[in-house]
PDB file of N, CA and C in Angstrom:
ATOM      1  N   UNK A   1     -13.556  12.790   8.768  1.00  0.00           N
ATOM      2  CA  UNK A   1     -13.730  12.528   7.350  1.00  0.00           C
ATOM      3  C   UNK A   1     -14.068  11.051   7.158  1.00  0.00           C
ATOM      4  N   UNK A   2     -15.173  10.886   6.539  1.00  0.00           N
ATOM      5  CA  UNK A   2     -15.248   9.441   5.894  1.00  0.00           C
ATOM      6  C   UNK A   2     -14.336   8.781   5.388  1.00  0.00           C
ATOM      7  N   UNK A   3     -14.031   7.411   5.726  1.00  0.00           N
ATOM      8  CA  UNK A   3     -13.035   6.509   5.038  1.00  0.00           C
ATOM      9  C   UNK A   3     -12.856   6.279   3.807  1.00  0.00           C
ATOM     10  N   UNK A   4     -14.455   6.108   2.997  1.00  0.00           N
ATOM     11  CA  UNK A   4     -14.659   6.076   1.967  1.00  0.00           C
ATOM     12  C   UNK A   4     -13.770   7.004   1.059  1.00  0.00           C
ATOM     13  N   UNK A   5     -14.240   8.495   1.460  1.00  0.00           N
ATOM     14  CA  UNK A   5     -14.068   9.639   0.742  1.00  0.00           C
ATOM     15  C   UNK A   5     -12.639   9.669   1.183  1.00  0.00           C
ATOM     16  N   UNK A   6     -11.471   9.129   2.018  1.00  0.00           N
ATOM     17  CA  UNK A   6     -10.226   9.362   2.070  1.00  0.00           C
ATOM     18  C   UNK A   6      -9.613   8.915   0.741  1.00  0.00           C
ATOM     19  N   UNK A   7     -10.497   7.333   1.223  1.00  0.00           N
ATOM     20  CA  UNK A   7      -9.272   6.517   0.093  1.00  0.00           C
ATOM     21  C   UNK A   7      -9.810   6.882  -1.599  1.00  0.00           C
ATOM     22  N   UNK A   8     -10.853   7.465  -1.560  1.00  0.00           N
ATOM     23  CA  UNK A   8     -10.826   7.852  -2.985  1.00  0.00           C
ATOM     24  C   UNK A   8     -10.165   8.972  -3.528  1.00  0.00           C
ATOM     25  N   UNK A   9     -10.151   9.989  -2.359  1.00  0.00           N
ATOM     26  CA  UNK A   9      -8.917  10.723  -2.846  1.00  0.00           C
ATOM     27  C   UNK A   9      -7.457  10.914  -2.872  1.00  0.00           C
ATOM     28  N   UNK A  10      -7.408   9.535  -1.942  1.00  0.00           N
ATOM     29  CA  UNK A  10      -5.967   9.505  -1.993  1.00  0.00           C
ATOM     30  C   UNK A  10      -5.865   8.619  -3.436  1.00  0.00           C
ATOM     31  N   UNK A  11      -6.490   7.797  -3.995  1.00  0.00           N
ATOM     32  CA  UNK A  11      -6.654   7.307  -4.947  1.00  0.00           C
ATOM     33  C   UNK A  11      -6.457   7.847  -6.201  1.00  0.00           C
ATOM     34  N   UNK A  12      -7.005   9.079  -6.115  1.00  0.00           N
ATOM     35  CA  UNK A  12      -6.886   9.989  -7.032  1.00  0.00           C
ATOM     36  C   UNK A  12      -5.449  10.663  -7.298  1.00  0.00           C
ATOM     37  N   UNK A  13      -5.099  10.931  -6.003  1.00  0.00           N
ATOM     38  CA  UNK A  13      -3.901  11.435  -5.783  1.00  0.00           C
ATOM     39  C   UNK A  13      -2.744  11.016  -6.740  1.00  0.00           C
ATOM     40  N   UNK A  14      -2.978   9.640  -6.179  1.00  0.00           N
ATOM     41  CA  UNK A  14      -1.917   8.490  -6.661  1.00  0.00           C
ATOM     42  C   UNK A  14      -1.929   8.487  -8.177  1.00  0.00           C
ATOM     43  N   UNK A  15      -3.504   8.293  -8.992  1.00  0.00           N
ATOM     44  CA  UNK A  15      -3.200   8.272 -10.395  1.00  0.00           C
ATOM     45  C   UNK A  15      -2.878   9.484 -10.803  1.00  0.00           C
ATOM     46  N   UNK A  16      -3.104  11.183  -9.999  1.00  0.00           N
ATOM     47  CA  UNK A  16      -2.814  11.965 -11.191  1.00  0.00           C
ATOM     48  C   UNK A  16      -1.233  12.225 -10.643  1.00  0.00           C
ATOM     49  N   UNK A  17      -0.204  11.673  -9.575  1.00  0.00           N
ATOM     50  CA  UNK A  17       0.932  11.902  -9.630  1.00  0.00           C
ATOM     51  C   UNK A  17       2.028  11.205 -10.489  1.00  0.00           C
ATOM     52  N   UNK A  18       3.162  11.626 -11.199  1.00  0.00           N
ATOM     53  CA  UNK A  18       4.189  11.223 -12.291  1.00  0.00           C
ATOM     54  C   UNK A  18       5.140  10.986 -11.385  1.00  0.00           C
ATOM     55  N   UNK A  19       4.893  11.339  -9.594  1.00  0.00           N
ATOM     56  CA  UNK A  19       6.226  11.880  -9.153  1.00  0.00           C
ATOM     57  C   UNK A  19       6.317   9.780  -8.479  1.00  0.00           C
ATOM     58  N   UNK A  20       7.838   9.057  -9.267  1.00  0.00           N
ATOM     59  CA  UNK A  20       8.079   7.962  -8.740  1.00  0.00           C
ATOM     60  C   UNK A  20       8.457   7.958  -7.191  1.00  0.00           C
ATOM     61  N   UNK A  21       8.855   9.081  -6.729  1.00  0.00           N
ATOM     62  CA  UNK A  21       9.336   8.846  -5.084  1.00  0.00           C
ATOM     63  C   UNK A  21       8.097   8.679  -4.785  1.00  0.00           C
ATOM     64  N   UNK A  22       7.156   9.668  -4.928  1.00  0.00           N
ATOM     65  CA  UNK A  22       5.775   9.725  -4.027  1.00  0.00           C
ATOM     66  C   UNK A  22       5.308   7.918  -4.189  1.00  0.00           C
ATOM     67  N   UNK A  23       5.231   7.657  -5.330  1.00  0.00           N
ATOM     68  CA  UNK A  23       4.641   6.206  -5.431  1.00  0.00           C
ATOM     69  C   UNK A  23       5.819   5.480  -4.877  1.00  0.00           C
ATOM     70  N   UNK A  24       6.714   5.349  -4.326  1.00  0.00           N
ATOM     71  CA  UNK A  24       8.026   4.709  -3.400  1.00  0.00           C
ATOM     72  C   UNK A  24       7.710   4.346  -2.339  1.00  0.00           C
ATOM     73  N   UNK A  25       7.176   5.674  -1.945  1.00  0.00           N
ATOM     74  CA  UNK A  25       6.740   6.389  -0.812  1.00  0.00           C
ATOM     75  C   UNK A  25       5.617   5.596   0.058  1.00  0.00           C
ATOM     76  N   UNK A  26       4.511   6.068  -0.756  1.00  0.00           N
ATOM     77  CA  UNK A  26       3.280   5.012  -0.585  1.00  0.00           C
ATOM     78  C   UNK A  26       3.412   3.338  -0.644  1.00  0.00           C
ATOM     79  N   UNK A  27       4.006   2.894  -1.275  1.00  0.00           N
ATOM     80  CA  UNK A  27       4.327   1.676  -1.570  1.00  0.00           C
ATOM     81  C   UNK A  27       5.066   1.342  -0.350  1.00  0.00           C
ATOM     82  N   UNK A  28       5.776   1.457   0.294  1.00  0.00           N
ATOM     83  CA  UNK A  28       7.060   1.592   1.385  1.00  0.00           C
ATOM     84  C   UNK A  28       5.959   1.446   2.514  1.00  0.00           C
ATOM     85  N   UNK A  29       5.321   2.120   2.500  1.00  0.00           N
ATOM     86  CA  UNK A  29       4.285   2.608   3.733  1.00  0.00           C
ATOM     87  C   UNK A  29       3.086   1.274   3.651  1.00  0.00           C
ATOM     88  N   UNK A  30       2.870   1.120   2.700  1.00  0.00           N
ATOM     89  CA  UNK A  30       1.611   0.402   2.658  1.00  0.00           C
ATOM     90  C   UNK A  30       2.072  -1.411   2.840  1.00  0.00           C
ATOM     91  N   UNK A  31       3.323  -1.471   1.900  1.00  0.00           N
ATOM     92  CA  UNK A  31       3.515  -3.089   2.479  1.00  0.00           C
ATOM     93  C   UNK A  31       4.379  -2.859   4.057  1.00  0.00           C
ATOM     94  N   UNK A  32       4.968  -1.893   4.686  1.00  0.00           N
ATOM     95  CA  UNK A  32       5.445  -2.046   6.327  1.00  0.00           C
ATOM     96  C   UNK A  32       3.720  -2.591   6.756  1.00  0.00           C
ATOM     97  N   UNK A  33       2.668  -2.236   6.526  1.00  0.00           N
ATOM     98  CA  UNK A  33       1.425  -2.589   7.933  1.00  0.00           C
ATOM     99  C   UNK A  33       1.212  -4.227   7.088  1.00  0.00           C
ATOM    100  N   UNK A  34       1.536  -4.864   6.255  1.00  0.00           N
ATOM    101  CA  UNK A  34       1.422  -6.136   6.091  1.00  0.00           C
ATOM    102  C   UNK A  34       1.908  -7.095   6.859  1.00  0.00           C
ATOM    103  N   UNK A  35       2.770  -6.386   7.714  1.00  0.00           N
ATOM    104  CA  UNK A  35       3.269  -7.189   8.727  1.00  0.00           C
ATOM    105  C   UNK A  35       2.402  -7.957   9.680  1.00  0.00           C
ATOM    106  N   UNK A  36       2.569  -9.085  10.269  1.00  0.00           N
ATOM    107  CA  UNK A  36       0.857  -9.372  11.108  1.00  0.00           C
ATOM    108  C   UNK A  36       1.902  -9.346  12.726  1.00  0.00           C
ATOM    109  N   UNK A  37       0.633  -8.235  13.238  1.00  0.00           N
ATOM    110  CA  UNK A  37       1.327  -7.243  14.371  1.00  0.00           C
ATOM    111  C   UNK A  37       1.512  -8.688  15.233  1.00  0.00           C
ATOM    112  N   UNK A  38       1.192  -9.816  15.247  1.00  0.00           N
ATOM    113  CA  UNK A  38       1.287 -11.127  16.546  1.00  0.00           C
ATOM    114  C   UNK A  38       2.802 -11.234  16.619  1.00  0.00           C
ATOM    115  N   UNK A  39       3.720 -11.230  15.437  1.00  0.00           N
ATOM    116  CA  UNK A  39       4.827 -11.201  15.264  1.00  0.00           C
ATOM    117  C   UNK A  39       5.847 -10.322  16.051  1.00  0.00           C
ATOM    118  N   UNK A  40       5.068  -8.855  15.685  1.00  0.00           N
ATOM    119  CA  UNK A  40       6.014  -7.582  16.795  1.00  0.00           C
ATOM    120  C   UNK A  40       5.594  -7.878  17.791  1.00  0.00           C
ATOM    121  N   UNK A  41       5.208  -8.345  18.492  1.00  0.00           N
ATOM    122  CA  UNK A  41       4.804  -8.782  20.448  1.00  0.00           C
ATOM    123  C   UNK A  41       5.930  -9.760  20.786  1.00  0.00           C
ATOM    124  N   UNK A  42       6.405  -9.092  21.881  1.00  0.00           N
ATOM    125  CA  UNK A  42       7.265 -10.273  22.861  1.00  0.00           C
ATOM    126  C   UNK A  42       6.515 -11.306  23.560  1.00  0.00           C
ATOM    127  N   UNK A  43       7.610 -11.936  24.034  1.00  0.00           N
ATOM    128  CA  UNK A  43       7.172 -13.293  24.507  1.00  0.00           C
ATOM    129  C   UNK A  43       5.586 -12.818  25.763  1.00  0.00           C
ATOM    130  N   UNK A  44       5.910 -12.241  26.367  1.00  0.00           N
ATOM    131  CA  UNK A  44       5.149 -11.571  27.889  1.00  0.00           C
ATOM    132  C   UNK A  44       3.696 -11.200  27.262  1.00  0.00           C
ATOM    133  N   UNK A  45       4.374  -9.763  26.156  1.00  0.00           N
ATOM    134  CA  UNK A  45       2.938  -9.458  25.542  1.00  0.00           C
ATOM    135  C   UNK A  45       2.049 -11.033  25.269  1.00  0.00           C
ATOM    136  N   UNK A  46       2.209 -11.456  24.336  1.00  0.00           N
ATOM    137  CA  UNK A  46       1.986 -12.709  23.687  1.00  0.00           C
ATOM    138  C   UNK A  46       0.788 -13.724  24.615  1.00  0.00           C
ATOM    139  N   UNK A  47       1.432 -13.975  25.987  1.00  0.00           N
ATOM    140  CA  UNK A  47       1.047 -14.327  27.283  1.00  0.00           C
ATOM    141  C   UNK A  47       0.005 -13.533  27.904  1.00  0.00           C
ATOM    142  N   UNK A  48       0.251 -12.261  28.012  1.00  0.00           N
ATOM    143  CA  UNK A  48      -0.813 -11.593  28.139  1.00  0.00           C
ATOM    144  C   UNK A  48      -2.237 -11.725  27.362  1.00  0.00           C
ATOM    145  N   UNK A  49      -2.151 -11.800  26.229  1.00  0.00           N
ATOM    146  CA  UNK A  49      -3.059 -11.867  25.178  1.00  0.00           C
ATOM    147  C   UNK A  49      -3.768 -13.309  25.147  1.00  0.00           C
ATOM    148  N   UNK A  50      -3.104 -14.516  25.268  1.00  0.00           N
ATOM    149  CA  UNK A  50      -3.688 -15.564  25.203  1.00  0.00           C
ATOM    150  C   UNK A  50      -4.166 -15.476  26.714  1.00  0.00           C
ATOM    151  N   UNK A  51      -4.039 -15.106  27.726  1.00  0.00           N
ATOM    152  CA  UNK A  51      -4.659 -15.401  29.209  1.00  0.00           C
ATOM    153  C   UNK A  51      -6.087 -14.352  29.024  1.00  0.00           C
ATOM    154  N   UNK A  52      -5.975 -13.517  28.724  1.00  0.00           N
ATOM    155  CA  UNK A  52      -7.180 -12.341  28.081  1.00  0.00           C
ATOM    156  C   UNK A  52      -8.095 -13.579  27.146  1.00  0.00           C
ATOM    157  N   UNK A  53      -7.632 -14.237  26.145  1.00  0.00           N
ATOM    158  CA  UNK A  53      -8.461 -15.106  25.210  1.00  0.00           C
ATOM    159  C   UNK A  53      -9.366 -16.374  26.392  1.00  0.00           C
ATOM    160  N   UNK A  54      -8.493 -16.629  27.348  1.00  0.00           N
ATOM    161  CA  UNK A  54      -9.215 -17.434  28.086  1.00  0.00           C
ATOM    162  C   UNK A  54      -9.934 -17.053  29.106  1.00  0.00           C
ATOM    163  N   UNK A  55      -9.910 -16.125  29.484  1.00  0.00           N
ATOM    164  CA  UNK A  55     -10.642 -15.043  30.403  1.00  0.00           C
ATOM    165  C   UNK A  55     -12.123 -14.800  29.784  1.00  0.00           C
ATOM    166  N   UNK A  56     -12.074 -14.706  28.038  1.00  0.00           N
ATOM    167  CA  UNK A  56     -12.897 -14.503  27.848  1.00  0.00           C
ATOM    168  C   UNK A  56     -14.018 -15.595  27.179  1.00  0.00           C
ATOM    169  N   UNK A  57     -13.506 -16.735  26.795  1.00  0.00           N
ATOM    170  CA  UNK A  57     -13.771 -17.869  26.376  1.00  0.00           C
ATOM    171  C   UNK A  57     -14.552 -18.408  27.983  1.00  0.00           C
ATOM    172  N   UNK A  58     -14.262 -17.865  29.107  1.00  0.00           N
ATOM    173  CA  UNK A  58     -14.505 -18.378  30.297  1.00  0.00           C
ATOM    174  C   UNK A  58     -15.989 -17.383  30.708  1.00  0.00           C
ATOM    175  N   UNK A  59     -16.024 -16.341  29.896  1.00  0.00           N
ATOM    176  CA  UNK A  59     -17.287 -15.319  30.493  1.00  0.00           C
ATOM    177  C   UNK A  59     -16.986 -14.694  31.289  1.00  0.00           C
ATOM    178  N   UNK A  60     -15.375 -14.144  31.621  1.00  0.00           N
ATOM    179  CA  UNK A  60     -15.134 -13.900  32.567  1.00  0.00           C
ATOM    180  C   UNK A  60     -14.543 -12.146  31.876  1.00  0.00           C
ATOM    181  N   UNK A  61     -15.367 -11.508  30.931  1.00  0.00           N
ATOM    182  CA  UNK A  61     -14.703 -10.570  30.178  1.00  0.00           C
ATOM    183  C   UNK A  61     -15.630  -9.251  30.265  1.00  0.00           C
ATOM    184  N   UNK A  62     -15.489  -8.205  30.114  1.00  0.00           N
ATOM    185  CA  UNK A  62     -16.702  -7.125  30.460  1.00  0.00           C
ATOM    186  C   UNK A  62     -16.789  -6.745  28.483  1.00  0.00           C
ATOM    187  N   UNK A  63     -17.875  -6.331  28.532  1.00  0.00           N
ATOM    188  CA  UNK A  63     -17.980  -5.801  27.398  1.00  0.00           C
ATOM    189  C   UNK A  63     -17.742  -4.479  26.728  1.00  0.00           C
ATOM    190  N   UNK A  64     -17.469  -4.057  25.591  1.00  0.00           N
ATOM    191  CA  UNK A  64     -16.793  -2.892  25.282  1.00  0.00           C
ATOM    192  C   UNK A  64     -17.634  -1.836  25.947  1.00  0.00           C
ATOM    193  N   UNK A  65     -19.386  -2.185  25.680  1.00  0.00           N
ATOM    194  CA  UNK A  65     -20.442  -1.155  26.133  1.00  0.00           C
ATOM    195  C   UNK A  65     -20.369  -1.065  27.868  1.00  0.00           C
ATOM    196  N   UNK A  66     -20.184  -1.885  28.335  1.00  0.00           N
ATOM    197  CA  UNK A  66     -19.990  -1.377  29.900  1.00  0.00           C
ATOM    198  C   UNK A  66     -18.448  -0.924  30.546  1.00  0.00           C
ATOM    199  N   UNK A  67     -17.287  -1.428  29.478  1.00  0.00           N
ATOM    200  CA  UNK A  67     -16.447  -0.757  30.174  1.00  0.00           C
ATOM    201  C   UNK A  67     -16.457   1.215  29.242  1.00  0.00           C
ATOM    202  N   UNK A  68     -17.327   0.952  28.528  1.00  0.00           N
ATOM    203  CA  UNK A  68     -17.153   2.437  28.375  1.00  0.00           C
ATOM    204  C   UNK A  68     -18.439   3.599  29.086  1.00  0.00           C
ATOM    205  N   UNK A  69     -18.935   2.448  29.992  1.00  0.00           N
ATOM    206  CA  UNK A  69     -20.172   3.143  30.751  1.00  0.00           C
ATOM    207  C   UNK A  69     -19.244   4.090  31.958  1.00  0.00           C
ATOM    208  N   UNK A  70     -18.246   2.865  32.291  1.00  0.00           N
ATOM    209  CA  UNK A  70     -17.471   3.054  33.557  1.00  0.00           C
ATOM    210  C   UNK A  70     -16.654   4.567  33.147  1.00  0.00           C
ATOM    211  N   UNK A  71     -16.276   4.568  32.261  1.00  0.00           N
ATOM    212  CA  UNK A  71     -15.290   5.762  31.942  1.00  0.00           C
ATOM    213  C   UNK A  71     -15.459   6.643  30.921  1.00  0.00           C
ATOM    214  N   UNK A  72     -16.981   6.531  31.094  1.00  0.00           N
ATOM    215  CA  UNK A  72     -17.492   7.602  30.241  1.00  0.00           C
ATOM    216  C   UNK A  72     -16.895   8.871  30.646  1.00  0.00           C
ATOM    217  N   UNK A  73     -16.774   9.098  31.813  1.00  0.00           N
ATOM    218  CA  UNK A  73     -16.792  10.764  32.741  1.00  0.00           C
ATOM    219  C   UNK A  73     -15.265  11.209  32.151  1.00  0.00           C
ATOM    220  N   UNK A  74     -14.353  10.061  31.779  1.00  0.00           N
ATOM    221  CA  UNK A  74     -13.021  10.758  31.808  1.00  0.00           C
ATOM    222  C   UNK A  74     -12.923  10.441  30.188  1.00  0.00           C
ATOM    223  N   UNK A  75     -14.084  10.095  29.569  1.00  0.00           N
ATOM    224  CA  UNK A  75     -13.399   9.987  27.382  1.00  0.00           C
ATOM    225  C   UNK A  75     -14.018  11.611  27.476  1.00  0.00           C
ATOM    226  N   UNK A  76     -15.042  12.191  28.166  1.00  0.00           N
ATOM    227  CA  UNK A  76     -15.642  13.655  27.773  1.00  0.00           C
ATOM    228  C   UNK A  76     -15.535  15.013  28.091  1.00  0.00           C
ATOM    229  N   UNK A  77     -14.128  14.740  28.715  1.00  0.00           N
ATOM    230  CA  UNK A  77     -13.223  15.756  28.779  1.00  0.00           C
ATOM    231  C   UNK A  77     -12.324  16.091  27.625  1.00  0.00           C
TER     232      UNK A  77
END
């Protein structure tokens, strides 16, 4: 389904419901992903991620299109 066409009907959803839990609900849900995910990573993750940033700052990184050349055989199962 298109993204577009989700959020317009969830949109819809939202104005024709009276029900306050449901809007609780949604509300609850929607400010938890405001969180900025760098925060939930441990120290290790964290490390991981900046050595990846210099890996790739270095040219030393494959690109999304060739690592999905490599493993094409096992996404088409």
């Amino acid at each position: 389904m298109n993204i577009s066409v989700t959020k317009v009907e969830l949109a819809k959803n939202l104005l024709d419901t009276n029900s306050e839990v449901i809007l609780k609900h949604v509300k609850a849900i929607l400010n938890s992903y405001k969180t900025d995910l760098w925060d939930e990573l441990n120290e290790s993750q964290k490390q991981s991620v900046k050595k990846a940033q210099k890996q790739l700052e270095k040219g030393e990184g494959k690109s999304h299109t060739d690592v999905m050349k490599k493993y094409k055989k096992w996404l088409s199962k």
